[in-house]
C-alpha atoms as a PDB file:
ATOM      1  CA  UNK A   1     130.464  78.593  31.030  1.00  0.00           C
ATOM      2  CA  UNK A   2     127.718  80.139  32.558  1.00  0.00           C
ATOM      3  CA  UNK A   3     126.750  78.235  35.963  1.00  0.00           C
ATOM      4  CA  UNK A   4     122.563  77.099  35.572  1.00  0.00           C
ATOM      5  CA  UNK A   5     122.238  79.275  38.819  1.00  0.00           C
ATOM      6  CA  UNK A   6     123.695  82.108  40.952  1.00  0.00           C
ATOM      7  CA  UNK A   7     124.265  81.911  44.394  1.00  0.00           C
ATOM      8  CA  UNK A   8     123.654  85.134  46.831  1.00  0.00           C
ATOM      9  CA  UNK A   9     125.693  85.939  49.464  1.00  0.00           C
ATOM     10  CA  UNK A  10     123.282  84.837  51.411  1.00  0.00           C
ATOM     11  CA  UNK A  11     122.399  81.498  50.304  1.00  0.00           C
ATOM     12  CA  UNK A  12     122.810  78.457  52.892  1.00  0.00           C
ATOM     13  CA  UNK A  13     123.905  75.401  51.226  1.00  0.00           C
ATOM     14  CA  UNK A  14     122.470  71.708  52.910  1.00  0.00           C
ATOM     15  CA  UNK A  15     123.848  70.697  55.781  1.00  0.00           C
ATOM     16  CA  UNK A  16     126.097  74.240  55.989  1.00  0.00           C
ATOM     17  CA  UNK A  17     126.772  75.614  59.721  1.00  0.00           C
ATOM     18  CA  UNK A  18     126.777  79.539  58.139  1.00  0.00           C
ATOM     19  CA  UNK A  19     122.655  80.307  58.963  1.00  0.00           C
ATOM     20  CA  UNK A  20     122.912  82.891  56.192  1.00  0.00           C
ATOM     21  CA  UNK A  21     123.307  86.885  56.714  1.00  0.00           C
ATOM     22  CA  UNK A  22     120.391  88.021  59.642  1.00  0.00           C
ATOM     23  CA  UNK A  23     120.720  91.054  61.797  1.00  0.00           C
ATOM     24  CA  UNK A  24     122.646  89.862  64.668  1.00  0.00           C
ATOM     25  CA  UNK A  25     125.451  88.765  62.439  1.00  0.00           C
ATOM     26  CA  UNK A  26     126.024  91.075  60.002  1.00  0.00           C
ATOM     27  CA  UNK A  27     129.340  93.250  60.731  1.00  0.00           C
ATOM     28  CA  UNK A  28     127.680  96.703  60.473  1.00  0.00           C
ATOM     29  CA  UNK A  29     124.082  95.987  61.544  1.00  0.00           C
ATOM     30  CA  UNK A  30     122.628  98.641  64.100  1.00  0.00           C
ATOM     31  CA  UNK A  31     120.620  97.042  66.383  1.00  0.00           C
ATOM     32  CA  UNK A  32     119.959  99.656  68.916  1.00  0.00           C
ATOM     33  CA  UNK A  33     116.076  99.938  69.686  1.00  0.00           C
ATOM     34  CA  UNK A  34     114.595 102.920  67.131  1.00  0.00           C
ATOM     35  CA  UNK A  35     111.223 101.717  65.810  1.00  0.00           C
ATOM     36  CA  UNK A  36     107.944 101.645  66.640  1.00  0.00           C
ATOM     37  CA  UNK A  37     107.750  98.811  69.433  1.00  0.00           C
ATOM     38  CA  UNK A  38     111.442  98.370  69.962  1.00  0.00           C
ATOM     39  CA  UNK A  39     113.113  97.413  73.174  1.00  0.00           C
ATOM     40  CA  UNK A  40     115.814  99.584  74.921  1.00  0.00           C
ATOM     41  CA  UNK A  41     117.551  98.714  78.069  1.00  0.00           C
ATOM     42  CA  UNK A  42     117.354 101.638  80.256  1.00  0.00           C
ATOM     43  CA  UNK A  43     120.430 101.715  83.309  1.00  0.00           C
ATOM     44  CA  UNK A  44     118.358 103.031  86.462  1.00  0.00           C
ATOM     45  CA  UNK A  45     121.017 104.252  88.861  1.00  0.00           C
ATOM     46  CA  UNK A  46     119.211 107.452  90.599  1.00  0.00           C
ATOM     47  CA  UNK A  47     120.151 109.213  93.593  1.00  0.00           C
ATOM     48  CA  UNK A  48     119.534 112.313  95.453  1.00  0.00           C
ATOM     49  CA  UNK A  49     120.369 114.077  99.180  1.00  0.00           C
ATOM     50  CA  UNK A  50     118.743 117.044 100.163  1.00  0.00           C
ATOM     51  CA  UNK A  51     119.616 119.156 103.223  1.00  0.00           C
ATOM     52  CA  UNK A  52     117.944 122.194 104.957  1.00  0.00           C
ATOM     53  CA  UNK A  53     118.548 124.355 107.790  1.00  0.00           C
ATOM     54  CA  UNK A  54     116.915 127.126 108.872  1.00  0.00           C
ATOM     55  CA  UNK A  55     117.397 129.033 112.069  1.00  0.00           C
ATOM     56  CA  UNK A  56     115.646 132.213 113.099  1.00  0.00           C
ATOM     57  CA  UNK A  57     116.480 134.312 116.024  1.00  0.00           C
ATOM     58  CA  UNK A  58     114.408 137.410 117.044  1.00  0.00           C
ATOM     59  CA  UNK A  59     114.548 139.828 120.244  1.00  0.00           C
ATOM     60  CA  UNK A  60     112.656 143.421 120.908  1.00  0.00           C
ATOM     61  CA  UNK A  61     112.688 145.098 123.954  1.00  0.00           C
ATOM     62  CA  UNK A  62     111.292 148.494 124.352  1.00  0.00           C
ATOM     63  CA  UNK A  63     110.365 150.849 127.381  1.00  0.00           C
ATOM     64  CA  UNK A  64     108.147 154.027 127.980  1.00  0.00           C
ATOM     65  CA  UNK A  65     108.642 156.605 130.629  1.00  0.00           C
ATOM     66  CA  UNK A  66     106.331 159.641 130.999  1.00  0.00           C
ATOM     67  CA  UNK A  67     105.831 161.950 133.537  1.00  0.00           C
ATOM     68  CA  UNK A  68     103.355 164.362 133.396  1.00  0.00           C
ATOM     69  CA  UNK A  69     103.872 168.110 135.197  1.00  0.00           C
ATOM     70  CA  UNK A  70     101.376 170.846 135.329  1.00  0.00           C
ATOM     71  CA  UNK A  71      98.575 170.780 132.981  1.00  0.00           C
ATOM     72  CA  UNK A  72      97.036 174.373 132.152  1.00  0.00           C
ATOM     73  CA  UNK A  73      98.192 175.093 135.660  1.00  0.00           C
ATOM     74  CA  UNK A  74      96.959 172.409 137.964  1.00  0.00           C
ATOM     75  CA  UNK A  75      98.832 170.224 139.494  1.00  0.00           C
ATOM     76  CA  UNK A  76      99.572 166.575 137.734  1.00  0.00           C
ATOM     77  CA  UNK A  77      97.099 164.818 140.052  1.00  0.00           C
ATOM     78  CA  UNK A  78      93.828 167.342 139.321  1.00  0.00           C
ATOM     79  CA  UNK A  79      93.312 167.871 142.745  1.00  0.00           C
ATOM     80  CA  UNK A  80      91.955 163.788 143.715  1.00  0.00           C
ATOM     81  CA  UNK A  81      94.105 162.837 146.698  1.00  0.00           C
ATOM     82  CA  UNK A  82      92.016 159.444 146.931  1.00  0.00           C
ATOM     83  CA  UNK A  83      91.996 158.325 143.422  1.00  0.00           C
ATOM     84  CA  UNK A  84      89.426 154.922 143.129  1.00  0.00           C
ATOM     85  CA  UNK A  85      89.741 154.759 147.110  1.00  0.00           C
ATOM     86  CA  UNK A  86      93.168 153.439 146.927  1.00  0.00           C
ATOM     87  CA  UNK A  87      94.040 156.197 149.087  1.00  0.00           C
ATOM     88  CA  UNK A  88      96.820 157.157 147.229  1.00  0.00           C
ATOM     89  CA  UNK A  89      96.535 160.566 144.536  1.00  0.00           C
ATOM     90  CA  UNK A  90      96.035 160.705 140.726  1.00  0.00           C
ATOM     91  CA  UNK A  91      99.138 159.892 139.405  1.00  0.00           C
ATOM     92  CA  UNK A  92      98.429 160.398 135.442  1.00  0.00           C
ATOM     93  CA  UNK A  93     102.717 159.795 134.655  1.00  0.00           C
ATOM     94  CA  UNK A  94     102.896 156.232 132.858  1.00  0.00           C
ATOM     95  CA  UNK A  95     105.892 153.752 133.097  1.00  0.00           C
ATOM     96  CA  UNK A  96     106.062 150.406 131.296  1.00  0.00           C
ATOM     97  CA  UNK A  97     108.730 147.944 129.779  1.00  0.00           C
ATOM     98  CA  UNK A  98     108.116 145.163 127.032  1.00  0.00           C
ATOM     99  CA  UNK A  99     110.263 142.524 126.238  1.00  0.00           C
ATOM    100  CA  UNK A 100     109.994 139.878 123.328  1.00  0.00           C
ATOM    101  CA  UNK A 101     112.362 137.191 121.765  1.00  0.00           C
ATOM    102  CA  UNK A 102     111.816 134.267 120.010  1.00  0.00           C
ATOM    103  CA  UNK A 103     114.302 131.649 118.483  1.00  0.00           C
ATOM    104  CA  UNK A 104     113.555 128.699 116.428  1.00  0.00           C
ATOM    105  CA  UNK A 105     116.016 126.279 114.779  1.00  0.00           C
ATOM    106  CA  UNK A 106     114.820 123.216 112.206  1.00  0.00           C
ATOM    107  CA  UNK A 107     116.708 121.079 109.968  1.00  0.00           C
ATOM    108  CA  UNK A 108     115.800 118.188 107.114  1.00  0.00           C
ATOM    109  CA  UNK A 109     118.111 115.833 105.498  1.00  0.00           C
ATOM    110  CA  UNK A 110     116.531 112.933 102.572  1.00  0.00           C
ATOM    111  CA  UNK A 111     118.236 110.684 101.229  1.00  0.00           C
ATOM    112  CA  UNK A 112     117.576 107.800  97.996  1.00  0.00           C
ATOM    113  CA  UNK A 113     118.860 105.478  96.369  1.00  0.00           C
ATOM    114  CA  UNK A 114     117.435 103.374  93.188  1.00  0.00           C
ATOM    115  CA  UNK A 115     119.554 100.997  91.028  1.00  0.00           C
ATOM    116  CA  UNK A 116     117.945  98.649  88.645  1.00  0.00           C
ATOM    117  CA  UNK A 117     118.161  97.355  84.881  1.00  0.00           C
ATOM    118  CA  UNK A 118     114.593  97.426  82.973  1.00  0.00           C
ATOM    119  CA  UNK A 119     113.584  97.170  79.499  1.00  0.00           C
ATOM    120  CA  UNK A 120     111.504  99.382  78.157  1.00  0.00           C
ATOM    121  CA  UNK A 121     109.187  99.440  74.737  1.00  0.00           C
ATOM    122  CA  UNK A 122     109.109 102.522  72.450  1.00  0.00           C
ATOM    123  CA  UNK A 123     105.930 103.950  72.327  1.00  0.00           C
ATOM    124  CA  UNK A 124     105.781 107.107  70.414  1.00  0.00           C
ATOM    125  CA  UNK A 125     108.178 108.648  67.686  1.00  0.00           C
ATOM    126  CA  UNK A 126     108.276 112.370  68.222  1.00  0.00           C
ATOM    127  CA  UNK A 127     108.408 114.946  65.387  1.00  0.00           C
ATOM    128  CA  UNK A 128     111.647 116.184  66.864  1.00  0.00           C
ATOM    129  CA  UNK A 129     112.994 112.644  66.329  1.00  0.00           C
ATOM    130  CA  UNK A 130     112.942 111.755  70.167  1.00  0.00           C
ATOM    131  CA  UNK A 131     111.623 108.068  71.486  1.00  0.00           C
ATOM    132  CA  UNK A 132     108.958 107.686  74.080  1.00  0.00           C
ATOM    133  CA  UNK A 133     109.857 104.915  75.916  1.00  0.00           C
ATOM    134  CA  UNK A 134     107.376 102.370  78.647  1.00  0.00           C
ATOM    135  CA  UNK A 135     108.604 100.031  80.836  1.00  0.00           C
ATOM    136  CA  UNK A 136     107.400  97.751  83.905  1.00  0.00           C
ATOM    137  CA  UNK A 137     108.744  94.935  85.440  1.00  0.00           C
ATOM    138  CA  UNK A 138     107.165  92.945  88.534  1.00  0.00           C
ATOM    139  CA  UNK A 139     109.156  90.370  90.949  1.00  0.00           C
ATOM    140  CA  UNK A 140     107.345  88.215  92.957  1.00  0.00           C
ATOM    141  CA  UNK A 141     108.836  86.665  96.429  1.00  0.00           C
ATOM    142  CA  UNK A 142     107.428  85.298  99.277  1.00  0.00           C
ATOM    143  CA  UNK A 143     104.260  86.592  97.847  1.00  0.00           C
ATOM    144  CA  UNK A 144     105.721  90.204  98.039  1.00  0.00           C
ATOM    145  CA  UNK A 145     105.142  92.101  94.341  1.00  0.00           C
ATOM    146  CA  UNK A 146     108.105  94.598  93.814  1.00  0.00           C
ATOM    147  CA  UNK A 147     106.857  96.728  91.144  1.00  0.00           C
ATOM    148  CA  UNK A 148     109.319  99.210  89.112  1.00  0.00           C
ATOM    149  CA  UNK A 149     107.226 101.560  86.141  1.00  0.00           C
ATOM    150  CA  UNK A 150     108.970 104.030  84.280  1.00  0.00           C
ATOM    151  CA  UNK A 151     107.943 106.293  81.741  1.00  0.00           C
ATOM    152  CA  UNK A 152     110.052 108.888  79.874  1.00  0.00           C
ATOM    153  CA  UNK A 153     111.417 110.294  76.789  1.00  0.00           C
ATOM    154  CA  UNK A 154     115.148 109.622  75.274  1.00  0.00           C
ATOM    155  CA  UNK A 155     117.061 110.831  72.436  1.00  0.00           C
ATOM    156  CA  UNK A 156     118.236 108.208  69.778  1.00  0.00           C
ATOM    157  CA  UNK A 157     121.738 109.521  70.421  1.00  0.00           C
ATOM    158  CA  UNK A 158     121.593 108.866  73.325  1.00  0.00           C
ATOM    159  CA  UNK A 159     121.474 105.407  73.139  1.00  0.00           C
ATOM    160  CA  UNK A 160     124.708 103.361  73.280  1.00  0.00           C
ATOM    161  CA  UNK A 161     125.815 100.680  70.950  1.00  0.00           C
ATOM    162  CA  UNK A 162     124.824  97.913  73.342  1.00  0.00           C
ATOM    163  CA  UNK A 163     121.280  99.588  73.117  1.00  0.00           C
ATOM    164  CA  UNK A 164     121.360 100.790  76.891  1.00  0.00           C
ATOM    165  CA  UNK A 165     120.427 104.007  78.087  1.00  0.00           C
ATOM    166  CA  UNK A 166     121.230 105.907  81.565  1.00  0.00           C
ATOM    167  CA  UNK A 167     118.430 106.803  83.349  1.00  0.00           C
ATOM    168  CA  UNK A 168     119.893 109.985  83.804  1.00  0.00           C
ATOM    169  CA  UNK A 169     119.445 110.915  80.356  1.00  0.00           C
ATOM    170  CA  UNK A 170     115.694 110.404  80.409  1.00  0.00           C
ATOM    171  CA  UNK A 171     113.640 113.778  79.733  1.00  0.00           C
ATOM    172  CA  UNK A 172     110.542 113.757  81.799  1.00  0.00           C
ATOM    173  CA  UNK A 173     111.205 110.836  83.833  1.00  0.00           C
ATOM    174  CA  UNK A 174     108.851 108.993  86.317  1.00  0.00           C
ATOM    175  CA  UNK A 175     110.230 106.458  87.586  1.00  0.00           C
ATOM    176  CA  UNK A 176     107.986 104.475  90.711  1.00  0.00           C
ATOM    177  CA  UNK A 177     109.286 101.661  92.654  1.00  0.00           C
ATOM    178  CA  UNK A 178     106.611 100.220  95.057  1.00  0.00           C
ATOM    179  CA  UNK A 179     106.252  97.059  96.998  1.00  0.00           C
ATOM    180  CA  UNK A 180     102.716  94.958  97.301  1.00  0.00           C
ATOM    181  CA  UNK A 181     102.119  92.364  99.648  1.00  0.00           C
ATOM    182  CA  UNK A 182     102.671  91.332 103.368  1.00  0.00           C
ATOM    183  CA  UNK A 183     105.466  92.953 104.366  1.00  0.00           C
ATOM    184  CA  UNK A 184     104.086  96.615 102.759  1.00  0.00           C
ATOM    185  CA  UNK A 185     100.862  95.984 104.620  1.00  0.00           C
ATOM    186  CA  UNK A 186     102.525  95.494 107.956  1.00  0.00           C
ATOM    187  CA  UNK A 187     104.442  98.915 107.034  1.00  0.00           C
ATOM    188  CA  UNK A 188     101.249 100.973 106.401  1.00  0.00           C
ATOM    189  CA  UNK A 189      99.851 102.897 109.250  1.00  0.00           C
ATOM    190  CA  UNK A 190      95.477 102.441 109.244  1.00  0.00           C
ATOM    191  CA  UNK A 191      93.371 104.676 108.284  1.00  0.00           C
ATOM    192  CA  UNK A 192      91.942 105.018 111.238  1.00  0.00           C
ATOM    193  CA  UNK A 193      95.709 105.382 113.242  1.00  0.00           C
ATOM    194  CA  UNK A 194      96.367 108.315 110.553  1.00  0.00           C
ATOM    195  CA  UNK A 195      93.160 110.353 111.070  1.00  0.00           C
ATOM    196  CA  UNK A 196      93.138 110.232 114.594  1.00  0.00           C
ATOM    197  CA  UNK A 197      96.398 111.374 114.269  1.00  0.00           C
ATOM    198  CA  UNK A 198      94.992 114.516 111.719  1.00  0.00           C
ATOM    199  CA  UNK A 199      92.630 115.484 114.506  1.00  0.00           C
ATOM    200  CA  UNK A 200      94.161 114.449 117.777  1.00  0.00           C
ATOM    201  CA  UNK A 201      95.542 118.515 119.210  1.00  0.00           C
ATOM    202  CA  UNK A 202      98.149 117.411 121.657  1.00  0.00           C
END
């Protein structure tokens, strides 16, 4: 006997709990973010340390010593026993010592630290197959905005099958943490302190 109507795998009978098959429960669904408008997770966790010495050490001394003789057979001082009224002859022999040195030292040492979870939206599909990818998030407290923007490009392989990506593996990454409010204000020189401080010589 051939039943009046077929039932798909997917039908939901009245009053069943099974909601029928839909992306987040079917076994092999992929739900990591590839589309047009698709949300990854991207892992921020960003660090870097710098160092830089330079020293410089420099020294010249150098001396002269000459004495002159005869000169087409007069004698060294040309005959001027008072020479400018000094009382004292033409001496033409020079003698004269220089000494230089100079020694510097400098070093600079930066260090930073980000770690934060946003999701970001994908923006562009490349030819090559590789996701743009936009993201902001903004946290308000105490009327203090923490703002955190990035902006890069990732490779769908790259993402993992919880649909997170590291930060690390972000081509052409900007990433820009900033804080707006009170506090930030408070932590900002004027623009008045900073040019006096452009022009001010000592």
């Amino acid at each position: 006997m051939i039943p009046d109507k077929l039932y798909s795998a997917s039908h939901k009978e009245e009053g069943a709990i099974w909601p029928g098959e839909t992306s987040e429960n079917m076994l092999f669904q992929d739900t990591r973010g590839k589309q047009l408008g698709d949300i990854v997770t991207i892992l921020v966790s960003e660090s870097s340390t710098s160092t830089q010495t330079a020293t410089t050490s420099t020294s010249k001394d150098s001396s002269i010593d000459m004495q002159a003789g005869t000169m087409l057979g007069l004698p060294s001082n040309f005959g001027v026993g008072n020479f400018l009224g000094s009382g004292n002859a033409l001496n033409p022999s020079v003698n004269a010592k220089t000494s230089r040195s100079n020694s510097g030292s400098g070093t600079t040492t930066r260090q930073g630290r980000l770690t934060a979870t946003i999701s970001a939206v994908i923006t562009e599909i490349l030819p090559s197959g590789n996701l743009r990818v936009e993201g902001k998030r903004v946290v308000t407290i105490n009327n203090e905005d923490q703002v955190l923007v990035l902006k890069g490009m990732i490779r769908p392989m790259d993402i993992n099958f919880d649909n997170t990506v590291s930060s690390t593996l972000i081509a052409d990454a900007e990433i820009t943490y900033v804080g707006k409010g009170v506090i930030s204000d408070e932590q900002t020189v004027g623009w008045a302190t900073r040019a006096l401080s452009w022009i001010w010589p000592f």
